[in-house]
Every structure is written in C-alpha cells, then in structure tokens.
Protein backbone atom coordinates (compact mmCIF):
# COMPACT_ATOMS: atom_id res chain seq x y z
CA UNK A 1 -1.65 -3.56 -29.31
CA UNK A 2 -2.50 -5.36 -26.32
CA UNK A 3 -6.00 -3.96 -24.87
CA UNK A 4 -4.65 -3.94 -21.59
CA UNK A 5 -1.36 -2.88 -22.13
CA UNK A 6 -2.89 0.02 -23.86
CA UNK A 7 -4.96 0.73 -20.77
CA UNK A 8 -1.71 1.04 -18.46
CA UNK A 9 -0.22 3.06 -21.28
CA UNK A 10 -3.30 5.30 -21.20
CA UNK A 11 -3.03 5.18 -17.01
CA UNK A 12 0.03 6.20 -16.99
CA UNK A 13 -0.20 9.47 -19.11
CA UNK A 14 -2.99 10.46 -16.44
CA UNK A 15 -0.32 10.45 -14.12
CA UNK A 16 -2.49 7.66 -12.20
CA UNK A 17 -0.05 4.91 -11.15
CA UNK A 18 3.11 4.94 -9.57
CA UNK A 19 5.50 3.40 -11.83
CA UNK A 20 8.68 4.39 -13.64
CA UNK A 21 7.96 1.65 -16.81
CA UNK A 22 5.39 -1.41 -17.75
CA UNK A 23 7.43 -3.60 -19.12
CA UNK A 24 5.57 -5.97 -17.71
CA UNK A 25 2.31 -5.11 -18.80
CA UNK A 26 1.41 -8.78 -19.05
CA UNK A 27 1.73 -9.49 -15.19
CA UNK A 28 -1.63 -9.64 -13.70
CA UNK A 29 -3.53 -11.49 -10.81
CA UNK A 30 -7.13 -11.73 -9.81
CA UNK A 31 -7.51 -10.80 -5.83
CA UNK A 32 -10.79 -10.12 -4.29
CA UNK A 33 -12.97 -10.33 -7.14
CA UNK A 34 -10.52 -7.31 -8.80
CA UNK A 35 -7.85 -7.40 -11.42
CA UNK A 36 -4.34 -6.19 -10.27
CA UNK A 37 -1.16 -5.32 -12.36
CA UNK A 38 1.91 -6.31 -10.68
CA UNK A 39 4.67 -3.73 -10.79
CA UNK A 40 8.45 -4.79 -12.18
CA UNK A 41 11.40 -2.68 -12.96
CA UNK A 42 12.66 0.05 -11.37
CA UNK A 43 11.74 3.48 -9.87
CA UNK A 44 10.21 5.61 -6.54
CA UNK A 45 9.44 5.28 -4.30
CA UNK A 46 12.94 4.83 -2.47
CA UNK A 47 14.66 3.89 -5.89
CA UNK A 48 13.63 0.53 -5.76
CA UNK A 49 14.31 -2.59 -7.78
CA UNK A 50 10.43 -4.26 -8.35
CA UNK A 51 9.81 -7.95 -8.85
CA UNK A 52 6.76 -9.29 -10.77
CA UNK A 53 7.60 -13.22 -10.34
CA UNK A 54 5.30 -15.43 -8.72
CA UNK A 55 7.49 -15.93 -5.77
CA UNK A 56 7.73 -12.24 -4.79
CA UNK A 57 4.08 -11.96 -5.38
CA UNK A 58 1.05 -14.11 -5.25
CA UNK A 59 -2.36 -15.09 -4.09
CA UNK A 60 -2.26 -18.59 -1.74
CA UNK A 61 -4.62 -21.48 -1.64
CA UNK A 62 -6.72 -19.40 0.99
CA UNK A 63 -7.08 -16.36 -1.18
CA UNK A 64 -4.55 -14.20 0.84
CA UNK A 65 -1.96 -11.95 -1.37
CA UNK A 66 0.94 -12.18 0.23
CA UNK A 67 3.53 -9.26 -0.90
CA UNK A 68 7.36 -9.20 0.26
CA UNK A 69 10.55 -7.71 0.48
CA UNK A 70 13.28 -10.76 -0.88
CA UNK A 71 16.93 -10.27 -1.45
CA UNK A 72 17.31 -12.19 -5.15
CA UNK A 73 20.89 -12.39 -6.06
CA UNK A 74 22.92 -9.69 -4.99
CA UNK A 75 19.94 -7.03 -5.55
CA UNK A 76 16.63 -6.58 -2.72
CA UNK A 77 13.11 -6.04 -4.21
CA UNK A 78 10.56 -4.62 -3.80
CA UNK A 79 6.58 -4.92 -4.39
CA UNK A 80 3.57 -3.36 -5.44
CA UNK A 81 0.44 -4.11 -7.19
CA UNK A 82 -2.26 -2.00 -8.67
CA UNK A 83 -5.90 -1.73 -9.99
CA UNK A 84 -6.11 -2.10 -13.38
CA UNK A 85 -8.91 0.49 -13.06
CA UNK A 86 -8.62 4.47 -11.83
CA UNK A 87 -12.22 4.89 -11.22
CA UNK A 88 -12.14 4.70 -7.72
CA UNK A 89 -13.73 7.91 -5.17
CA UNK A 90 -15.59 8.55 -2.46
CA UNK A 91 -16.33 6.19 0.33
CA UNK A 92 -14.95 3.39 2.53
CA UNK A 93 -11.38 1.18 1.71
CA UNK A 94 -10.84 -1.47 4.15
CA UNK A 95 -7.85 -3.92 4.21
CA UNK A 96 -7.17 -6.87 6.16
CA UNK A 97 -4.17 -7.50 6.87
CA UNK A 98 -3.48 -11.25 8.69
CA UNK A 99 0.50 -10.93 9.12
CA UNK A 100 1.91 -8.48 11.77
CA UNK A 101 3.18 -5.57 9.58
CA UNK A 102 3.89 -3.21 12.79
CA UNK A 103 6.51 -5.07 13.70
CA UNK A 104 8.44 -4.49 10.46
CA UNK A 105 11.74 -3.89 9.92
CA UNK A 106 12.90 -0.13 10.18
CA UNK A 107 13.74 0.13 6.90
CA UNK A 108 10.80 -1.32 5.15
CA UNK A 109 7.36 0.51 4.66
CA UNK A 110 4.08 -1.70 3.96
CA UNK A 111 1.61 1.08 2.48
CA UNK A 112 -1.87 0.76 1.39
CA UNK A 113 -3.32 3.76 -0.01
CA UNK A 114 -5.58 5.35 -3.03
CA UNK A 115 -3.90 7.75 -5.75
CA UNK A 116 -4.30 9.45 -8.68
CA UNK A 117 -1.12 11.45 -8.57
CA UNK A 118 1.37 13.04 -5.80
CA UNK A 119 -0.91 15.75 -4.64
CA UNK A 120 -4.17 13.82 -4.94
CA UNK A 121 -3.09 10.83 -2.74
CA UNK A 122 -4.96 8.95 1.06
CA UNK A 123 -2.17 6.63 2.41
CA UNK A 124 -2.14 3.99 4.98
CA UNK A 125 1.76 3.20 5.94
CA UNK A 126 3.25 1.00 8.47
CA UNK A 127 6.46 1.38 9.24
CA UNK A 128 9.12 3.28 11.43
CA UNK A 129 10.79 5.32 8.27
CA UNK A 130 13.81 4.03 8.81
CA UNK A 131 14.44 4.76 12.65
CA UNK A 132 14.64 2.14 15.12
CA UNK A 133 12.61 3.67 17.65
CA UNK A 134 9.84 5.34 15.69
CA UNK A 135 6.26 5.11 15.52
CA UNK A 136 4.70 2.12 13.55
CA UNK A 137 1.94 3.45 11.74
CA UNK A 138 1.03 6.63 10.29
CA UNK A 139 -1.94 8.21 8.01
CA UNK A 140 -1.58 10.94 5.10
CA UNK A 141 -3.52 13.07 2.90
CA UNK A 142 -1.60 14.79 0.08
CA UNK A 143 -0.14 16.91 -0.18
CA UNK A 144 -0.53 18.96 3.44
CA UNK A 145 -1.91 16.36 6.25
CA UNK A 146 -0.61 13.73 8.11
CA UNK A 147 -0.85 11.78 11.27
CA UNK A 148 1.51 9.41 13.29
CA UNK A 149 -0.76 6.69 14.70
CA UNK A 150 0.85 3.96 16.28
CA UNK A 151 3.83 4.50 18.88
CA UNK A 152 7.19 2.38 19.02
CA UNK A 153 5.96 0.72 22.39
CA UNK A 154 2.70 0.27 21.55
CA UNK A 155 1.31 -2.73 23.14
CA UNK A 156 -0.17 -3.72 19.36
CA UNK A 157 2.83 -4.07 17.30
CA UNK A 158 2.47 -7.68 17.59
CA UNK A 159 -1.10 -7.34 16.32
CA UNK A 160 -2.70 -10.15 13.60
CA UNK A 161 -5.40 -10.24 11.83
CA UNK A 162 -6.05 -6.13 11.85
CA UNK A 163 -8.40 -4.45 9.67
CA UNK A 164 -7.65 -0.73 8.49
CA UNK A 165 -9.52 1.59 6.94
CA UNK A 166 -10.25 4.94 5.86
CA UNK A 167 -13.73 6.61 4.77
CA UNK A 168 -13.26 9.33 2.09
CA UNK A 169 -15.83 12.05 1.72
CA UNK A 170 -15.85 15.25 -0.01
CA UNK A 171 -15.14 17.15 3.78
CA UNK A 172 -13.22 14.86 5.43
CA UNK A 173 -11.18 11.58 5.55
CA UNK A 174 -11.33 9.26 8.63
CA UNK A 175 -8.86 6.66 9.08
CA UNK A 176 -9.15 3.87 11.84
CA UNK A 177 -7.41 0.65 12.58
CA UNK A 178 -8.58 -2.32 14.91
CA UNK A 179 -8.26 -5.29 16.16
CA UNK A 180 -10.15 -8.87 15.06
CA UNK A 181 -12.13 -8.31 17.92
CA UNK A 182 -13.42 -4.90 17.07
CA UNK A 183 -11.00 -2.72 19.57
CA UNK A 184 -10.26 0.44 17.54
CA UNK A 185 -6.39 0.93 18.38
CA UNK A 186 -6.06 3.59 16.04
CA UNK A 187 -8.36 6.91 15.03
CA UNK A 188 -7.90 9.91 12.96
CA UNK A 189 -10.26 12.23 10.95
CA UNK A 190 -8.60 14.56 8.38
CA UNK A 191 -10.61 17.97 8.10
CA UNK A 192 -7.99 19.52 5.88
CA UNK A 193 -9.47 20.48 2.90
CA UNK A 194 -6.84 21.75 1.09
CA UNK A 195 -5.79 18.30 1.15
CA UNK A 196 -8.61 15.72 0.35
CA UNK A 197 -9.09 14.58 -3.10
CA UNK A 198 -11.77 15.71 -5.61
CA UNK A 199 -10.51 13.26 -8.36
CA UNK A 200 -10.46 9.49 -9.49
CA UNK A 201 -7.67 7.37 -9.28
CA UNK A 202 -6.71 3.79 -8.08
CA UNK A 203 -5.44 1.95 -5.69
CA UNK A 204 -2.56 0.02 -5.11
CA UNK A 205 -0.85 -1.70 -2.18
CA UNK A 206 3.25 -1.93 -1.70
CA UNK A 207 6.32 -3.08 0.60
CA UNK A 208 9.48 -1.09 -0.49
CA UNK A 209 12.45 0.04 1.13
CA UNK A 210 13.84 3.48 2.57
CA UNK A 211 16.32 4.73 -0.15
CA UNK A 212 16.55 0.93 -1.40
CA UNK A 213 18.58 0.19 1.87
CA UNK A 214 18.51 -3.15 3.05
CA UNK A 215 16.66 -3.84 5.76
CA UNK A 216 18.58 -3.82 8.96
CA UNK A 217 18.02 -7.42 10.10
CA UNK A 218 18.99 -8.89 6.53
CA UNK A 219 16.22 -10.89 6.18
CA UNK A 220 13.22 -10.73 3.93
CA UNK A 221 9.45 -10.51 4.99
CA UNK A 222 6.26 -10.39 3.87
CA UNK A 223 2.77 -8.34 4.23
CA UNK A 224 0.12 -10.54 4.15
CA UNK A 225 -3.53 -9.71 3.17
CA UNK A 226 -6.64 -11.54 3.80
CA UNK A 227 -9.28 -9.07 1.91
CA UNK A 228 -9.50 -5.92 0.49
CA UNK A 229 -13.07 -4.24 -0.47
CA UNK A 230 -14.14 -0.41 -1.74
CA UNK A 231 -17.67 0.53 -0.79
CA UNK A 232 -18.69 4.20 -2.93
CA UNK A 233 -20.51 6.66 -1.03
C-alpha cells in the first residue's frame, strides 16, 4: 500500500481530518515548506462537491496557494487542503491572506482553522453565513465559544494583504487580525476552558459553500494566501 495513502487511512480513523473519502490520496502539493493533501469528492461541511485539479487548486509562480469556489459543468466546488501531519498543538498559527476574503460572497465561507475532530476544533472563518447583511469574520473554539469579529460595514472589508492569527495555550486562545501595516482590526481572547483543546490534530484551510448553494452573484472566486507558519509554544 501506498505509505502515504496509508497515513490518511490511519488519519482518518483518528477522526483527524475532515473528509467523507480519499480517493484521491495521491493529490498532494508542497506550500510553505509543508506537505498538503488536497481534498476531492464529496461530503460536510455544507454537502459539498470537492475538486482536487490543478485549476481549482494550486500554488503560483510567487508561492501563493490560491483556493476557489468554480462552477465546473453544471455542479459548484468546493476546496480544502490539509496537513499531511496531525501533530500540531500549542502555540501561534498565522496566515496571510493577500486577496480580500471579507468581501466574499454571502454564501461562501473561507475558513482557516486547526482540528482534530468536531469538539476539539480553533477556527478562523470569513464570511457572512449566508446573510447579506451579516458580519464578515468570526472566531470559534469547539465546541462552546465563539466570537463575531468583523461587522457588515466595517470600513476593512476591502482589506488586502491581512495577516490572522490565533495563539493557542493550555488557558486560553487569542485570535487577532490586522492590517499590512500592523493596525490590529480585529481582537479576541477565548478563556473558555471547557472549550480549548488538549489534543493534536492538523490543520487545514477551505472555501465551501452554505448548504452547497450557489453563491448569490454566480460567479466563482478565490482565497488567496501568501504564507502560512506554526510556531509551538
């Protein structure tokens, strides 16, 4: 058997990534000095239809990974990509994100987050769950907290270039978002301790659609990351 086929296999019945099959456990791309698996076939969140090829997912001439949302055929897909390693804990994720994902439309959600299953989960998601006039952004810790971070109006949903981050310690979990030129236009700490994750897991990053409804504009987009890094405590 394929060694890392096995290794998803072996993921998988840890309940550590979120996906329905791997029948595309050859589908794999190097990204910030890290190996990710790309997600195809089908399954939650939303019910979604997920896309593997190289022009739903890739990683440009300038090292960015650009994931999207494309209508292919008569079906819309979504995508996802994970570490191909669940040893991730404590201490600080940080994403940069160069396209301007707060601006999305309603119905899609661009989500960067750590898990090792639905209870043991720290998620970063931008979008407006479906509403047209919703906030933007908002932070969770599974299964109890959660924070809505970004309002509709905000005068950053526009914003390039914006880092986000959260720092994960055994007592707390503070999230924070900001601009390229160090303005912090987001800023939660989680306290909830019922919530924060004592475990391992991975991490992954997504854009999929509420319920596997179109998005509202009918047209595709795209998240667009610059860098990703994990610093242990």
């Amino acid at each position: 058997m394929n060694k890392k086929y096995l290794q998803l296999v072996m993921l998988s019945s840890l309940g550590l990534l979120m996906i329905a099959n791997i029948a595309a456990a050859g589908t794999y791309l190097n990204w910030c000095g890290k190996e990710w698996w790309v997600r195809s076939g089908t399954g939650n969140p939303g019910g979604n239809y997920w896309n593997s090829s190289s022009n739903n997912v890739w990683v440009d001439e300038n090292q960015k990974l650009h994931l999207t949302i494309q209508k292919v055929g008569d079906k819309w897909y979504s995508t996802e990509v994970d570490t191909t390693s669940a040893d991730y804990t404590y201490g600080v994720y940080t994403w940069k994100v160069s396209s301007p994902i707060m601006n999305l439309d309603p119905n899609i959600v661009a989500a960067m987050f750590f898990r090792h299953n639905d209870t043991n989960e720290i998620d970063i998601e931008v979008t407006k769950w479906g509403w047209i006039y919703s906030d933007r952004l908002s932070y969770s810790v599974q299964p109890n907290a959660y924070q809505s971070a970004i309002t509709y109006d905000s005068p950053y949903q526009y914003a390039t270039n914006v880092t986000y981050m959260f720092d994960w310690e055994p007592t707390y979990v503070h999230f924070t978002a900001k601009l390229s030129n160090g303005t912090v236009i987001s800023d939660w700490n989680c306290t909830d301790r019922t919530s924060i994750p004592h475990v391992e897991g991975g991490v992954a990053m997504q854009m999929w659609l509420m319920n596997h409804l179109a998005p509202k504009n009918g047209q595709n987009a795209e998240m667009v990351l610059s860098d990703f890094s994990y610093v242990p405590s």
